[in-house]
C-alpha atoms as a PDB file:
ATOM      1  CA  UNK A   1    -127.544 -40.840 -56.535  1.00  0.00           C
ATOM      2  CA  UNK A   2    -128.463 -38.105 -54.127  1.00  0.00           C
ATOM      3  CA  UNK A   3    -130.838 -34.852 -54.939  1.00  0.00           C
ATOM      4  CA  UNK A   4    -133.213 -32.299 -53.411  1.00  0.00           C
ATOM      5  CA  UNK A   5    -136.171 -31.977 -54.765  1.00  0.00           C
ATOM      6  CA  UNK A   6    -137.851 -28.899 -55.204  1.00  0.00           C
ATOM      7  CA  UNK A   7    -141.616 -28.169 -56.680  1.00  0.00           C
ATOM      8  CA  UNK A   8    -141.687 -29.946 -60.214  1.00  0.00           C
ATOM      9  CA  UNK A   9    -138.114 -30.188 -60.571  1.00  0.00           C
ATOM     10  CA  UNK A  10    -136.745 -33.870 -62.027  1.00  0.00           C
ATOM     11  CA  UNK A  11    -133.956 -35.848 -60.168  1.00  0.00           C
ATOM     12  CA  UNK A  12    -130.533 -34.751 -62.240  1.00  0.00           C
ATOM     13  CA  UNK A  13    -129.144 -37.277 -64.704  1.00  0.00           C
ATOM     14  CA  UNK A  14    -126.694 -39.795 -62.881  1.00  0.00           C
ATOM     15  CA  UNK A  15    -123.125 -37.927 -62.876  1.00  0.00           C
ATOM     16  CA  UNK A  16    -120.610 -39.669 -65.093  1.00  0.00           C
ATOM     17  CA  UNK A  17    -117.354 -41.656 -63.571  1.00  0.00           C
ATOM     18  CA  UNK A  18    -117.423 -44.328 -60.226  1.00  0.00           C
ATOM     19  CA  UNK A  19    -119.567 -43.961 -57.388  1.00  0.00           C
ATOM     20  CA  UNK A  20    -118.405 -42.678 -53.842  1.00  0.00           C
ATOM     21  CA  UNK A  21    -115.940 -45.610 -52.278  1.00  0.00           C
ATOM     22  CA  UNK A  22    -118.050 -48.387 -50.623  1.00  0.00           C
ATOM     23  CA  UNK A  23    -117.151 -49.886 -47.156  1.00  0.00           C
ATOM     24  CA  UNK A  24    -118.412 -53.465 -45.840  1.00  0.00           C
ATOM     25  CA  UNK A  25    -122.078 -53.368 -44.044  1.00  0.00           C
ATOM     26  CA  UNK A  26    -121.617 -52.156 -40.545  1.00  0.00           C
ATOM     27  CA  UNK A  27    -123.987 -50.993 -38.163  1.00  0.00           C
ATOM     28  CA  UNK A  28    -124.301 -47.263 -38.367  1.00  0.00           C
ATOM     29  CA  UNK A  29    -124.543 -46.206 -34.306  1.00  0.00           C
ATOM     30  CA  UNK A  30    -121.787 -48.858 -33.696  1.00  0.00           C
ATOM     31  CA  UNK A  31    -119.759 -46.766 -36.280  1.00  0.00           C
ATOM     32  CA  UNK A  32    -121.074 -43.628 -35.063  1.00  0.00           C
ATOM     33  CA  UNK A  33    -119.906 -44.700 -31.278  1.00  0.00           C
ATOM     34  CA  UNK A  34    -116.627 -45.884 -31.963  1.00  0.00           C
ATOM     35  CA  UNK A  35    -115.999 -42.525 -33.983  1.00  0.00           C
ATOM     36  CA  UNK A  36    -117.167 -40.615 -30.996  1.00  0.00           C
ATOM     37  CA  UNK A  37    -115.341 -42.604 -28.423  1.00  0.00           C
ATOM     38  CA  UNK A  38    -112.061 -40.913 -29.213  1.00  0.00           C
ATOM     39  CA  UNK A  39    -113.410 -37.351 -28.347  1.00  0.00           C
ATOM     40  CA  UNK A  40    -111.102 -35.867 -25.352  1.00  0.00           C
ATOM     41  CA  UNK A  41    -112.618 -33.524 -22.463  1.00  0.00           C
ATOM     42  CA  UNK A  42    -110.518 -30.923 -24.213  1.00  0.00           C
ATOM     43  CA  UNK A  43    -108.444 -30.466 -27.510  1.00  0.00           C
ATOM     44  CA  UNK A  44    -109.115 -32.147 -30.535  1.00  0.00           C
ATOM     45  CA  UNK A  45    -110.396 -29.359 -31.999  1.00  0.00           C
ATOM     46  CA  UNK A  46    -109.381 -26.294 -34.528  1.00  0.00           C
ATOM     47  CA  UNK A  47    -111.757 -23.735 -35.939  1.00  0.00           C
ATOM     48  CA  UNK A  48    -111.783 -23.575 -39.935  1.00  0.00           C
ATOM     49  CA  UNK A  49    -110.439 -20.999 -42.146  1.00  0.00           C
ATOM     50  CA  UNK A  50    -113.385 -19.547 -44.023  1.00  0.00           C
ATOM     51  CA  UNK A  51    -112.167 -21.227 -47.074  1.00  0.00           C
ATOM     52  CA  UNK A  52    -111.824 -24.196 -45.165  1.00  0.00           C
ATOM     53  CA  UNK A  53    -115.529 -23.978 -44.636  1.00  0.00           C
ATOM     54  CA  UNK A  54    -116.705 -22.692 -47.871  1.00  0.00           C
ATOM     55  CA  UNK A  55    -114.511 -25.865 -49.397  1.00  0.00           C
ATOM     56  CA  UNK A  56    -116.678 -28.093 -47.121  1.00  0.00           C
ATOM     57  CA  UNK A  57    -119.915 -26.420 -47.524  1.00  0.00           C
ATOM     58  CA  UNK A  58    -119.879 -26.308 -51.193  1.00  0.00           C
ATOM     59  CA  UNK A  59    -118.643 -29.712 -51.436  1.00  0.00           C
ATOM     60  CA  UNK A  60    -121.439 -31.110 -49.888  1.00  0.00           C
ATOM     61  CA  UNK A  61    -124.268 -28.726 -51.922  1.00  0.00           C
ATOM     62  CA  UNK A  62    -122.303 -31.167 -54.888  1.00  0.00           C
ATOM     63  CA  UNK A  63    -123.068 -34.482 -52.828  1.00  0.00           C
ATOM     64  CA  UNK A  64    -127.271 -32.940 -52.019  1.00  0.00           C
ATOM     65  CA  UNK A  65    -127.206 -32.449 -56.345  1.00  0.00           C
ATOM     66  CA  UNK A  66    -126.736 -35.595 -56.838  1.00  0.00           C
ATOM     67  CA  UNK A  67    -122.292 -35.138 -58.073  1.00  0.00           C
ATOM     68  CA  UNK A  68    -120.540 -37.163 -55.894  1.00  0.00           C
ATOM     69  CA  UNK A  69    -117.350 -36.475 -57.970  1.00  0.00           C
ATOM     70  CA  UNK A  70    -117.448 -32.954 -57.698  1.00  0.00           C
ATOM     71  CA  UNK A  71    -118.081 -33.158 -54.013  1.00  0.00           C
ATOM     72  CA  UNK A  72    -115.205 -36.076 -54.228  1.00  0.00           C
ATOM     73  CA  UNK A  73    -112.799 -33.290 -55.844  1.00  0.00           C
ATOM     74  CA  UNK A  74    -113.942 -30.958 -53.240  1.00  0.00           C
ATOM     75  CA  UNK A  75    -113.485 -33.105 -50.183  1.00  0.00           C
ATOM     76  CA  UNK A  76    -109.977 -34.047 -51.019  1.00  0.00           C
ATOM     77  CA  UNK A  77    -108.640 -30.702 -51.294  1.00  0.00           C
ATOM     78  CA  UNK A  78    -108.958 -30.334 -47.843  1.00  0.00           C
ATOM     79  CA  UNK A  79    -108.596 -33.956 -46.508  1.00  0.00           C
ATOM     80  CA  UNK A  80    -112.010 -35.436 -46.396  1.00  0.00           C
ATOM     81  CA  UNK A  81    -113.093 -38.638 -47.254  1.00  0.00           C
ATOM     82  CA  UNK A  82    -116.483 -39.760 -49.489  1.00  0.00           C
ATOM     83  CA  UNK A  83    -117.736 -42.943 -48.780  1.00  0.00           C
ATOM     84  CA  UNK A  84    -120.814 -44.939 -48.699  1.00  0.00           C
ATOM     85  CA  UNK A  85    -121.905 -46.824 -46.007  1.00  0.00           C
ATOM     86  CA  UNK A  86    -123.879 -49.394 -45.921  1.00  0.00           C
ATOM     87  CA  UNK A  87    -126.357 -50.075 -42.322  1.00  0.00           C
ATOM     88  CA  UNK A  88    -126.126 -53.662 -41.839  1.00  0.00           C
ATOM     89  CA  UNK A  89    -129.047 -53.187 -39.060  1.00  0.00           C
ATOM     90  CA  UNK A  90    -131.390 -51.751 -42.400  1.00  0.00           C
ATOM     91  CA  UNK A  91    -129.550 -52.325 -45.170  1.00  0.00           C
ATOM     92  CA  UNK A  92    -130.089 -48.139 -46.037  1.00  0.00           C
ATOM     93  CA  UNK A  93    -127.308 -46.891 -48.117  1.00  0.00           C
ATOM     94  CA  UNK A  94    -125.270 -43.425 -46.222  1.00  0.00           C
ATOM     95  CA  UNK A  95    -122.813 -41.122 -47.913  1.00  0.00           C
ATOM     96  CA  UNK A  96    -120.593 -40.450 -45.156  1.00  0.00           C
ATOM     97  CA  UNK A  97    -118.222 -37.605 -45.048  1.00  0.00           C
ATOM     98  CA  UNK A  98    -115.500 -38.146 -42.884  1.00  0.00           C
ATOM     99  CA  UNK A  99    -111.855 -36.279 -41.847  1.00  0.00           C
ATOM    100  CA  UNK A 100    -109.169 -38.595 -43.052  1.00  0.00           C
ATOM    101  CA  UNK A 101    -106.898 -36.453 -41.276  1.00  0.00           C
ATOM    102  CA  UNK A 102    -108.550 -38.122 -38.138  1.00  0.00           C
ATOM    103  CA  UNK A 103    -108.366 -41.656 -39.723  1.00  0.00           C
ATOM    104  CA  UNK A 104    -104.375 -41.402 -40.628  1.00  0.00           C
ATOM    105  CA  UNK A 105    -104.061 -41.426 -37.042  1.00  0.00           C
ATOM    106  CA  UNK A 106    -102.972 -37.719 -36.679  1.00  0.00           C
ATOM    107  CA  UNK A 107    -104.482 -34.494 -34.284  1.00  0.00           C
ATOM    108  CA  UNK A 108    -108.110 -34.658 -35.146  1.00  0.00           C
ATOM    109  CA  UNK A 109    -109.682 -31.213 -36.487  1.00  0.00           C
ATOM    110  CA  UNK A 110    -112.516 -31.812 -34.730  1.00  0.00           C
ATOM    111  CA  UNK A 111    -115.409 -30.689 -37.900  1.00  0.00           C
ATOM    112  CA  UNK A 112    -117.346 -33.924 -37.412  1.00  0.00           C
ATOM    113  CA  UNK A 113    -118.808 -36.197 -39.934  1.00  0.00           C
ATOM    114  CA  UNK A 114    -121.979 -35.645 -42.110  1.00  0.00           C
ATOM    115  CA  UNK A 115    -124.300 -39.286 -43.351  1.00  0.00           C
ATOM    116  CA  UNK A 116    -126.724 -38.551 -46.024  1.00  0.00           C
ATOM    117  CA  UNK A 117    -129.767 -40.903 -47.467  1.00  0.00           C
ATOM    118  CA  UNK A 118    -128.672 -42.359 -50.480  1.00  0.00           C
ATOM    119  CA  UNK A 119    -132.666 -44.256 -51.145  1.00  0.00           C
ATOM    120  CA  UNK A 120    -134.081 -40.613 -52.456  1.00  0.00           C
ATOM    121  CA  UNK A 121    -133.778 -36.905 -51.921  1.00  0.00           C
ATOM    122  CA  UNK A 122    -132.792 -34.977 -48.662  1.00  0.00           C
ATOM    123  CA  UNK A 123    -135.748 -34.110 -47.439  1.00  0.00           C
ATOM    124  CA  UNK A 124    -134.928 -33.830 -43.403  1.00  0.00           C
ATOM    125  CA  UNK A 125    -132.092 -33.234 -41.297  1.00  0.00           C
ATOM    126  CA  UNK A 126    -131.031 -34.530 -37.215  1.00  0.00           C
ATOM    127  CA  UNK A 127    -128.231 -32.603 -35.973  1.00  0.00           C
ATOM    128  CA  UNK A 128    -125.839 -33.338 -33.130  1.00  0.00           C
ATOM    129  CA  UNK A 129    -124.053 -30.705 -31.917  1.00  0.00           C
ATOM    130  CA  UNK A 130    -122.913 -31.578 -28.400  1.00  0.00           C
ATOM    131  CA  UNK A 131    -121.788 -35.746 -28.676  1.00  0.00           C
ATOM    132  CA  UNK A 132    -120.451 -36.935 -25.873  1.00  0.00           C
ATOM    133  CA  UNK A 133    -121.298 -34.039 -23.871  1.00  0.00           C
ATOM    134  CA  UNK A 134    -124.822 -34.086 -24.263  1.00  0.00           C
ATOM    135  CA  UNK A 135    -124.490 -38.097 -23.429  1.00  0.00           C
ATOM    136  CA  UNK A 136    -125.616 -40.692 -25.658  1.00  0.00           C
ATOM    137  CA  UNK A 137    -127.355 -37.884 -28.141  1.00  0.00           C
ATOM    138  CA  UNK A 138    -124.684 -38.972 -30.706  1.00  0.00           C
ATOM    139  CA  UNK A 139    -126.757 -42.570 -30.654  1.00  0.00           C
ATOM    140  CA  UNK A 140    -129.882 -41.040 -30.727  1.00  0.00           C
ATOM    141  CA  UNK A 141    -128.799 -39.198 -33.601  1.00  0.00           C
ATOM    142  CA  UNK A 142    -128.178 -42.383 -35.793  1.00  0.00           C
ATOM    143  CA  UNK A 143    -131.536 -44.226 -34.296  1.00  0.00           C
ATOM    144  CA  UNK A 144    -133.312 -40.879 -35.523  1.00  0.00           C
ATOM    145  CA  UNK A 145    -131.285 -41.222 -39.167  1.00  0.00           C
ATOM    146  CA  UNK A 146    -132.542 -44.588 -39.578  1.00  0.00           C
ATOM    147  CA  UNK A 147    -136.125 -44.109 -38.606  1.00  0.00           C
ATOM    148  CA  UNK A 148    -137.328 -42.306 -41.841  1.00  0.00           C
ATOM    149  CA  UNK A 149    -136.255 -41.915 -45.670  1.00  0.00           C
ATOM    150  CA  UNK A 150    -134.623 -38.959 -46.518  1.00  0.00           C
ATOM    151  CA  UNK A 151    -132.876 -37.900 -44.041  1.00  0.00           C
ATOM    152  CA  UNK A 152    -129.466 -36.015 -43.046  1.00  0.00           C
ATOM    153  CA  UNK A 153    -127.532 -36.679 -39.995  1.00  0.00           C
ATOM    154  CA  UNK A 154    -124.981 -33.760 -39.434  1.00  0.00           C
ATOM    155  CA  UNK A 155    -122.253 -34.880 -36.212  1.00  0.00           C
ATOM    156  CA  UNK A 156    -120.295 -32.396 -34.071  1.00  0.00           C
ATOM    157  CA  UNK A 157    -116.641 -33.581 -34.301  1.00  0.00           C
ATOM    158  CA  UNK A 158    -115.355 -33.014 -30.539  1.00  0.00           C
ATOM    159  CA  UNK A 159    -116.998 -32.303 -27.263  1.00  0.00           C
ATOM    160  CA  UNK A 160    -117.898 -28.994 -26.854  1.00  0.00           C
ATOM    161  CA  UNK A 161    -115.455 -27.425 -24.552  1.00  0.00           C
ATOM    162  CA  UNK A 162    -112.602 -28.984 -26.692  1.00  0.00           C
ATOM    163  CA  UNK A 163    -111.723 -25.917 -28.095  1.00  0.00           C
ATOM    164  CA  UNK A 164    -110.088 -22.614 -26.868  1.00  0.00           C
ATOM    165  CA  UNK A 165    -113.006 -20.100 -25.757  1.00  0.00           C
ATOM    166  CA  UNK A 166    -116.029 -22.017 -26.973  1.00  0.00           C
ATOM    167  CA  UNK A 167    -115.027 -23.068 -30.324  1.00  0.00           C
ATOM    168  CA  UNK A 168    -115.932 -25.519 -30.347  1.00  0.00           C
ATOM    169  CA  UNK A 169    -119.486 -25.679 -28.861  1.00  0.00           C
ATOM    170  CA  UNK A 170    -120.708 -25.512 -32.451  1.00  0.00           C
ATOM    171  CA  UNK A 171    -124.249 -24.519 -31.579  1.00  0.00           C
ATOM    172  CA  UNK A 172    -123.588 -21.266 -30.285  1.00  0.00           C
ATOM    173  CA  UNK A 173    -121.030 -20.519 -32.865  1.00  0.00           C
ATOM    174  CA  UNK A 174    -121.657 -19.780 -36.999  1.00  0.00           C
ATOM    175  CA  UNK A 175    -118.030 -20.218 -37.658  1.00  0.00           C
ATOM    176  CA  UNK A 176    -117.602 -24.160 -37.926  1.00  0.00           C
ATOM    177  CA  UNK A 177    -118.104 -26.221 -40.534  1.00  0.00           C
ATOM    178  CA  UNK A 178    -121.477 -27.984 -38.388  1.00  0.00           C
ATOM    179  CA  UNK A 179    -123.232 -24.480 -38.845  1.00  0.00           C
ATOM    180  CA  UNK A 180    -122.347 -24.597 -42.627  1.00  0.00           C
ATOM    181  CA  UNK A 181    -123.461 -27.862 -43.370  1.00  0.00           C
ATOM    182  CA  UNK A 182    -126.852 -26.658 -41.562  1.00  0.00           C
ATOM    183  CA  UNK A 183    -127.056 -23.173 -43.098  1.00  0.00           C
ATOM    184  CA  UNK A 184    -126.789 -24.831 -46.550  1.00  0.00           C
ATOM    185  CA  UNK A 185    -129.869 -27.019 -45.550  1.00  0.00           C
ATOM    186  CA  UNK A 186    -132.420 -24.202 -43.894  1.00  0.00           C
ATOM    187  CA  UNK A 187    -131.247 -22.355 -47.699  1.00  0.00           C
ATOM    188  CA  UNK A 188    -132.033 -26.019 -49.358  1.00  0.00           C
ATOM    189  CA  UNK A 189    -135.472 -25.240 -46.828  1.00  0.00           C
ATOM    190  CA  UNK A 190    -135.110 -28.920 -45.622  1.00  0.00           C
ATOM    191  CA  UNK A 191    -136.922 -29.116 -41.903  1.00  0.00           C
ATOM    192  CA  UNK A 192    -134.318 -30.257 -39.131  1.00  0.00           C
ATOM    193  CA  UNK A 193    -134.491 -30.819 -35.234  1.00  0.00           C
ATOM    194  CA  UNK A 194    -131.212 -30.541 -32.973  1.00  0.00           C
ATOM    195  CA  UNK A 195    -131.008 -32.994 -30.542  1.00  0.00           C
ATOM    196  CA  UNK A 196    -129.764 -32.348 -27.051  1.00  0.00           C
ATOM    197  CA  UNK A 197    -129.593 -33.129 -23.554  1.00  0.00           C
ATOM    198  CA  UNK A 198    -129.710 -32.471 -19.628  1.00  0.00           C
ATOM    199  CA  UNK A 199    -129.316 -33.314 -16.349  1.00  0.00           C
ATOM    200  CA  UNK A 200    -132.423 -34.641 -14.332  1.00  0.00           C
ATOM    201  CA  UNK A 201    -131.250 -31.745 -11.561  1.00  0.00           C
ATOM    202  CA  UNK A 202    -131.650 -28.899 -14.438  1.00  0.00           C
ATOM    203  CA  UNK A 203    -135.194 -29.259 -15.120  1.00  0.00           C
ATOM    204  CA  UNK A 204    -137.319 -31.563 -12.135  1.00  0.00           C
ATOM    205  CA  UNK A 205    -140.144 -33.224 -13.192  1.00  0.00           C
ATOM    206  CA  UNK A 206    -139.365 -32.609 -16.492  1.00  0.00           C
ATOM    207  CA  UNK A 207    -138.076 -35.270 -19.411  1.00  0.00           C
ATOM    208  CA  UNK A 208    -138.156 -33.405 -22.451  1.00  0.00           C
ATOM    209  CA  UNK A 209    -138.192 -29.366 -23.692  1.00  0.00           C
ATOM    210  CA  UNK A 210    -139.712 -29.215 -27.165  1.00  0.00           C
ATOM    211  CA  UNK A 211    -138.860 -25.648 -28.705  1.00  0.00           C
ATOM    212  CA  UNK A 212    -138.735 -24.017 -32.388  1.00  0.00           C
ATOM    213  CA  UNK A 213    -135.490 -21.863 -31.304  1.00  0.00           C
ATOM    214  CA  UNK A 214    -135.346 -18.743 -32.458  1.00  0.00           C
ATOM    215  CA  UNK A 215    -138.446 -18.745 -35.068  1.00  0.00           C
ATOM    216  CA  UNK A 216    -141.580 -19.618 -34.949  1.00  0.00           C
ATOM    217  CA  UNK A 217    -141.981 -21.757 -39.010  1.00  0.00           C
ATOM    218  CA  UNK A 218    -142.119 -25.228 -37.022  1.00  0.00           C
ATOM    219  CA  UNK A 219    -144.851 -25.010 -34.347  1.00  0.00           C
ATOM    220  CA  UNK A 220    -147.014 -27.589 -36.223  1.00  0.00           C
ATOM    221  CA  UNK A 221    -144.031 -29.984 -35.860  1.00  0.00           C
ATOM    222  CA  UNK A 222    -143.387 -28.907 -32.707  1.00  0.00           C
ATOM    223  CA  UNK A 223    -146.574 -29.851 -31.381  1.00  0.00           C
ATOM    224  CA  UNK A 224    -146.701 -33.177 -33.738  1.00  0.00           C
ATOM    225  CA  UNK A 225    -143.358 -34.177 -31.425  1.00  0.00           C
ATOM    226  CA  UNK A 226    -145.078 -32.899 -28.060  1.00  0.00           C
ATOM    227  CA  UNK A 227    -148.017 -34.624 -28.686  1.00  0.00           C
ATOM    228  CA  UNK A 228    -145.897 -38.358 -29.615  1.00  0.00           C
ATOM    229  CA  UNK A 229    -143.656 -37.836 -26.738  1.00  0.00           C
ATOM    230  CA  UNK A 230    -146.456 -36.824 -24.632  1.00  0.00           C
ATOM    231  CA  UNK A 231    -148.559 -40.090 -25.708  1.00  0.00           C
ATOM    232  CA  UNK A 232    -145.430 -42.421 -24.056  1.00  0.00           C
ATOM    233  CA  UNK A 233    -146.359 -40.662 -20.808  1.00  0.00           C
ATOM    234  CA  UNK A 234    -142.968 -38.421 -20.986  1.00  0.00           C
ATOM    235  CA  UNK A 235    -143.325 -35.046 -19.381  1.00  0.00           C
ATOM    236  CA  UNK A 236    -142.945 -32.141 -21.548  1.00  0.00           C
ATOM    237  CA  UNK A 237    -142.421 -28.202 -21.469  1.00  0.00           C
ATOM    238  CA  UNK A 238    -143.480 -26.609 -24.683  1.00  0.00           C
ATOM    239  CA  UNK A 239    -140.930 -23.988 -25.516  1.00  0.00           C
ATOM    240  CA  UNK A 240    -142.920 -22.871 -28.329  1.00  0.00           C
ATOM    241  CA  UNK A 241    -145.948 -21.509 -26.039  1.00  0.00           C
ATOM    242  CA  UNK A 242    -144.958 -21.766 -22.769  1.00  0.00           C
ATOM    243  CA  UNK A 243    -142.095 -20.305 -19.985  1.00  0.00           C
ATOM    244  CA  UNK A 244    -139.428 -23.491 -20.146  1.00  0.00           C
ATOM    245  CA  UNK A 245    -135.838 -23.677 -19.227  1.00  0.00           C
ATOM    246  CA  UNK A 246    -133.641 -24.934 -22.042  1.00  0.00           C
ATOM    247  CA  UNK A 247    -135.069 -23.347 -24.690  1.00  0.00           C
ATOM    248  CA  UNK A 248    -132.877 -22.635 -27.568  1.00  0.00           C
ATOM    249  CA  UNK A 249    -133.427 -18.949 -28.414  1.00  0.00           C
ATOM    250  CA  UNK A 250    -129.936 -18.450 -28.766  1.00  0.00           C
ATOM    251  CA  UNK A 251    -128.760 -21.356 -30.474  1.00  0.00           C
ATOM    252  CA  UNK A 252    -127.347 -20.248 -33.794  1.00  0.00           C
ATOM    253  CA  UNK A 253    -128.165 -22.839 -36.426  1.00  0.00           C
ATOM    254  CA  UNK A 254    -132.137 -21.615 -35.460  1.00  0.00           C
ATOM    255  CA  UNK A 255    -131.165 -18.476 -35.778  1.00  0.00           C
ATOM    256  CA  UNK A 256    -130.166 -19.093 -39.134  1.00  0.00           C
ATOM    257  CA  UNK A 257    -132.974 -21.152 -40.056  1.00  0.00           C
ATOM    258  CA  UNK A 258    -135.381 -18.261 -38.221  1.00  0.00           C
ATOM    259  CA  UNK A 259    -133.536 -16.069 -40.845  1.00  0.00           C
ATOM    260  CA  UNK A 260    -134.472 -17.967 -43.762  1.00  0.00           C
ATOM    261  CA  UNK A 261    -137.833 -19.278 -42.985  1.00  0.00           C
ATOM    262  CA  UNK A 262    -136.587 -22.413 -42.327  1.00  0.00           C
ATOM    263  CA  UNK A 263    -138.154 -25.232 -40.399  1.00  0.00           C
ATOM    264  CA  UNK A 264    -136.242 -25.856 -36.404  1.00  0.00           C
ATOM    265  CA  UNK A 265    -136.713 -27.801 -33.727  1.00  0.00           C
ATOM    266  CA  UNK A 266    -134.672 -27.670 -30.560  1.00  0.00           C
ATOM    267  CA  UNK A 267    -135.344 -30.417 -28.144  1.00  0.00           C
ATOM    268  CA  UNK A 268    -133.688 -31.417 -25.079  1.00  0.00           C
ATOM    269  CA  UNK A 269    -133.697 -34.726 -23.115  1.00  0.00           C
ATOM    270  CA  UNK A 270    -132.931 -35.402 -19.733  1.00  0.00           C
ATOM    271  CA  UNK A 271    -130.284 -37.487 -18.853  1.00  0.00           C
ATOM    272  CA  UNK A 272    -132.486 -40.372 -17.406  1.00  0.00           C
ATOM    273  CA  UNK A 273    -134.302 -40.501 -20.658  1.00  0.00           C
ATOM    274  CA  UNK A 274    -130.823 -40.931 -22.570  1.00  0.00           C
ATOM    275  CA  UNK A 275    -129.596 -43.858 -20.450  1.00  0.00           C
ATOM    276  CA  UNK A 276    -130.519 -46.770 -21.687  1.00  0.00           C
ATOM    277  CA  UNK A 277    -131.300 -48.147 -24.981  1.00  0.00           C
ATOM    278  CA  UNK A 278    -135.075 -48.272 -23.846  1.00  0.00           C
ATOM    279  CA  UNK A 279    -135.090 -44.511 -23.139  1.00  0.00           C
ATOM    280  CA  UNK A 280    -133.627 -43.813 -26.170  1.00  0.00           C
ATOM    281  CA  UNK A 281    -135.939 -45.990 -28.370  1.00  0.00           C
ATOM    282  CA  UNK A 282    -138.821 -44.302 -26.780  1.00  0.00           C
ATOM    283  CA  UNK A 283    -137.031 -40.948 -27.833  1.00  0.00           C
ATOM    284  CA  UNK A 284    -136.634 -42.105 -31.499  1.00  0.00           C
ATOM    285  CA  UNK A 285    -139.636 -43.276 -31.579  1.00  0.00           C
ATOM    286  CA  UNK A 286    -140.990 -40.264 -31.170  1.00  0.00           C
ATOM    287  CA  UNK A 287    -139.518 -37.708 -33.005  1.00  0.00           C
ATOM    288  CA  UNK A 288    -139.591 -41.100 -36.246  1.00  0.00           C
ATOM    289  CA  UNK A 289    -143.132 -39.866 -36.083  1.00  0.00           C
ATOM    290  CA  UNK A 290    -142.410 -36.365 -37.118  1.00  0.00           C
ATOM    291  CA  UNK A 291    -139.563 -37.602 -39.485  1.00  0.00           C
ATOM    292  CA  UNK A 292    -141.705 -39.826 -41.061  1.00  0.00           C
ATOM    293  CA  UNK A 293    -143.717 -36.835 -41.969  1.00  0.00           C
ATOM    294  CA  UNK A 294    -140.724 -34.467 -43.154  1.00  0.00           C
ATOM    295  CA  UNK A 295    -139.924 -37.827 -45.210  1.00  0.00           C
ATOM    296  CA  UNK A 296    -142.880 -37.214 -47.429  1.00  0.00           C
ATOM    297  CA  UNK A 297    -143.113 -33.338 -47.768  1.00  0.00           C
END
């Protein structure tokens, strides 16, 4: 059972009827990779209705209350799946929501998955909106899911010039069902960081931009991150109270979360950083030490 817990409030009683469909153990970033592997450079991907979205969106607020029927029921009516997954690497428990349109083997939509905690309550979220693109983020993503109780991973469903005039580069764009999913967290107040990525060329002597977007709620955790990334001898530019490149400032799920008061992180990594699996351990390693921190807020 799944909840968000909010100041003296009491996890809900466990919802009648079965339990979200369980899969065999697998290892998360292996299923992660393989789902992400079928991305094209372009197509793949359709914008939502708005009640395509608000179907979505309020299907999931179900699965964070702890009704995995009525987020079941929800799910179906516009071809998702509910499922829990089970990390054979930790042996952590995932709702995953997943397209079965894209699993029947037609055109995939292209609205991405969504893995949530099963231990406890949501209490963080890692976002990915740029897979593929923003190489080997997608990976990071699940490392970063696994590294802490609590947490939320939310998963871009195509590469981010897949659709027609930026549709689908879901970070600079509040009509997909990626910004929904976040929205309804920054409402739920749940802290999240946005993981992306750049080439070497884009920012010299640089491996990492730490920045709270649009607002200004996370500079504690901003400089918690700087301060573990800066400790493995990575070279940082703080966004947050400095000049850097790559900032964030018009990324729209921190606008949204500047809007509500909402805890945001943007961080970019360069591309030599996201490489190898050393790089990116060193990477999850770090920002595990802020999540490990949202974990018990």
């Amino acid at each position: 059972m799944l909840w968000v817990a909010g100041p003296g409030s009491a996890p809900p009683a466990r919802p009648a009827g079965p339990a979200p469909q369980r899969s065999a153990g697998t290892d998360l970033e292996r299923r992660i990779a393989e789902f992400t592997t079928g991305f094209g450079a372009s197509g793949g991907y359709r914008t939502p209705t708005e009640q395509e979205r608000l179907a979505f969106t309020g299907a999931f607020a179900h699965l964070l209350d702890g009704d995995p029927e009525a987020a079941r029921t929800g799910l179906s009516e516009i071809d998702f799946t509910l499922r829990t997954v089970t990390d054979a690497a930790t042996g952590r428990r995932y709702a995953e929501v997943a397209d079965r349109v894209s699993e029947s083997g037609h055109t995939s939509r292209g609205w991405g998955r969504v893995y949530v905690d099963l231990e406890g309550p949501a209490r963080w979220s890692v976002q990915v909106p740029h897979p593929v693109a923003d190489a080997r983020t997608e990976l990071l993503g699940a490392r970063v899911l696994r590294g802490a109780p609590g947490g939320v991973l939310v998963l871009a469903g195509a590469r981010r010039d897949a659709g027609e005039d930026g549709a689908a580069d879901v970070a600079h764009r509040d009509d997909s069902v990626f910004h929904g999913v976040v929205e309804e967290l920054a409402r739920r107040n749940l802290p999240g960081v946005q993981l992306h990525g750049f080439a070497d060329e884009s920012f010299r002597g640089r491996d990492a931009v730490v920045s709270t977007g649009a607002g200004d709620r996370a500079v504690a955790d901003a400089e918690l991150l700087t301060a573990a990334l800066r400790r493995d001898g990575l070279e940082v530019c703080t966004a947050y109270s400095a000049r850097c490149k790559l900032a964030g400032r018009e990324n729209e799920q921190g606008r949204t979360a500047a809007d509500r008061r909402s805890r945001f992180l943007h961080v970019e990594l360069n591309k030599t950083l996201r490489g190898d699996d050393r790089g990116l351990d060193r990477a999850a390693a770090a920002l595990t030490t802020l999540t490990e921190r949202w974990s018990r807020r």
